[in-house]
Protein backbone atom coordinates (compact mmCIF):
# COMPACT_ATOMS: atom_id res chain seq x y z
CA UNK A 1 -59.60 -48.49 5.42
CA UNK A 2 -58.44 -44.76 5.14
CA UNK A 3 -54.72 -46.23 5.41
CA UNK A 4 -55.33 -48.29 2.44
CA UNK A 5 -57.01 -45.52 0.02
CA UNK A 6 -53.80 -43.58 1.22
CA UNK A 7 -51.28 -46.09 0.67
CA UNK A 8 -52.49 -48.70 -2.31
CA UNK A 9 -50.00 -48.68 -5.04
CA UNK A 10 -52.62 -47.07 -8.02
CA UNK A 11 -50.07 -47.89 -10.69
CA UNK A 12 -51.59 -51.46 -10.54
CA UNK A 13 -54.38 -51.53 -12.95
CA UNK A 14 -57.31 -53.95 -12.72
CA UNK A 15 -57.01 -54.04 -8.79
CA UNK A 16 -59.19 -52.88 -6.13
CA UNK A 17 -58.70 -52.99 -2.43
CA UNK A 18 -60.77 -55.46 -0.60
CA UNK A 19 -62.68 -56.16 2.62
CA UNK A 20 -63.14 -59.44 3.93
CA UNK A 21 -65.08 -59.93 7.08
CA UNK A 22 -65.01 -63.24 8.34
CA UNK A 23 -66.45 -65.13 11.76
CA UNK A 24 -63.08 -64.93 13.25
CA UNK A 25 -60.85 -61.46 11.55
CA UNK A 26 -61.58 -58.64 9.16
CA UNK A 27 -59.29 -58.73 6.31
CA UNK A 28 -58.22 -55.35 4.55
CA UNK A 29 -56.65 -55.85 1.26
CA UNK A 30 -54.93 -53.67 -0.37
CA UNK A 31 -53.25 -52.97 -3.84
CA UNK A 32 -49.30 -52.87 -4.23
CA UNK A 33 -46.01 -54.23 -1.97
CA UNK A 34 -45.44 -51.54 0.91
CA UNK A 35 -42.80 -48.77 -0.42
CA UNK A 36 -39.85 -47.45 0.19
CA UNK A 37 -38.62 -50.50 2.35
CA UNK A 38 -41.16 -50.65 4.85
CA UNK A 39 -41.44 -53.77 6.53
CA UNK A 40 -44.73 -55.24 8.47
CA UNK A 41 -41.71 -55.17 11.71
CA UNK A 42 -41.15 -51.57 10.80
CA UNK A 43 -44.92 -50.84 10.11
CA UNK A 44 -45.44 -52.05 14.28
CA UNK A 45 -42.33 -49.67 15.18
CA UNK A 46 -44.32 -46.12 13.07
CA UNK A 47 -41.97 -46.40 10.83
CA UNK A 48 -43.25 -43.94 8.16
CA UNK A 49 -43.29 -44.23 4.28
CA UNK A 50 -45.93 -41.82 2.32
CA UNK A 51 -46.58 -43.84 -1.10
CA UNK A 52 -49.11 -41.26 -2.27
CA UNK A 53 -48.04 -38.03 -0.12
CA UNK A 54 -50.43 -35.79 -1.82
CA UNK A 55 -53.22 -37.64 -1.21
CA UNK A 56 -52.08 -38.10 2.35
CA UNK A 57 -52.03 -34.60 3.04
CA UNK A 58 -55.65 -33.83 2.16
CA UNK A 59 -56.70 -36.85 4.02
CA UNK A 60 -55.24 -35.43 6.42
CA UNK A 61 -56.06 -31.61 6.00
CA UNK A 62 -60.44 -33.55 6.15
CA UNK A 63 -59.56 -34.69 9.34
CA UNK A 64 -59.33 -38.26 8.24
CA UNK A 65 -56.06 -39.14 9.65
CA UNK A 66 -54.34 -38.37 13.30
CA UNK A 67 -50.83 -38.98 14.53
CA UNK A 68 -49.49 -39.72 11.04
CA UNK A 69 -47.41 -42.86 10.54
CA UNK A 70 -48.62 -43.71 13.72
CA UNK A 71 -51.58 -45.75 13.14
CA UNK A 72 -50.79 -49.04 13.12
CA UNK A 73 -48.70 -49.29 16.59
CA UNK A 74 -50.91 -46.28 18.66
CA UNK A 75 -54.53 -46.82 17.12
CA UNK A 76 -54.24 -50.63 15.63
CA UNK A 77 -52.24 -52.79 18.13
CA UNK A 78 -53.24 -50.81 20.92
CA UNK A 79 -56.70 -51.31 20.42
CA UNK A 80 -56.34 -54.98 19.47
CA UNK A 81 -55.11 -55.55 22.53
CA UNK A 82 -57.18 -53.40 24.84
CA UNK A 83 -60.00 -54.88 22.47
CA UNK A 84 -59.14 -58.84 23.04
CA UNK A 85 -55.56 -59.12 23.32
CA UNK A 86 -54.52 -59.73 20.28
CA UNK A 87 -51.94 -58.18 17.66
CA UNK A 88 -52.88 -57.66 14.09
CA UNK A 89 -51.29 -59.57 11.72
CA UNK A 90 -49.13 -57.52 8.99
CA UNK A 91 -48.87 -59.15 5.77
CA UNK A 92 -47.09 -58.20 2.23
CA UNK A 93 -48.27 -61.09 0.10
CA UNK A 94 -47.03 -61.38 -3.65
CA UNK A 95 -48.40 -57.45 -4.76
CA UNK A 96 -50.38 -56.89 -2.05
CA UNK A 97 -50.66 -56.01 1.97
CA UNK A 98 -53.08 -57.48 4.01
CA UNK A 99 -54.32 -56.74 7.56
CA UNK A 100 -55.95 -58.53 9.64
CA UNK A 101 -57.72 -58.00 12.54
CA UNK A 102 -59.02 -60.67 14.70
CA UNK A 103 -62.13 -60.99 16.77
């Protein structure tokens, strides 16, 4: 959830990010495609892009962030899988990225 108040694109007006919880995944929506060529496969690599760097860096100056640009492959997919291995599934959908995590 941090990842997406970092990283939503907050040029889009009118949008919000989202959280879906469902019986089978949790769902985190949010705003914008990913920047600066990113790619879902370069996402699970820590490949890092910093759409809103400011507001990165006093995320991370709270605390609220470790191992930047390392989230998704150390904290996400490792802990899907020690969780119930599986991998979360990366998506950039029209003007918007969704993540899902599955129960």
């Amino acid at each position: 959830i941090v990842n997406a108040i970092i990283h939503r694109d907050y040029l889009l007006s009118g949008t919000d990010i989202e959280l879906g919880v469902y019986s089978d995944r949790l769902e985190i929506i949010s705003p914008g495609r990913l920047p600066n060529g990113i790619t879902p496969e370069r996402m699970r690599s820590g490949c890092r892009a910093a759409r809103n760097q400011l507001l990165k860096d006093v995320m991370g100056d709270y605390g609220y962030l470790e191992h930047m640009g390392m989230g998704i492959p150390r904290k996400i997919m490792l802990g899907m899988k020690a969780h119930n291995g599986t991998e979360p599934a990366l998506v950039e959908d029209q003007e918007r990225f969704v993540l899902r995590l599955f129960a």
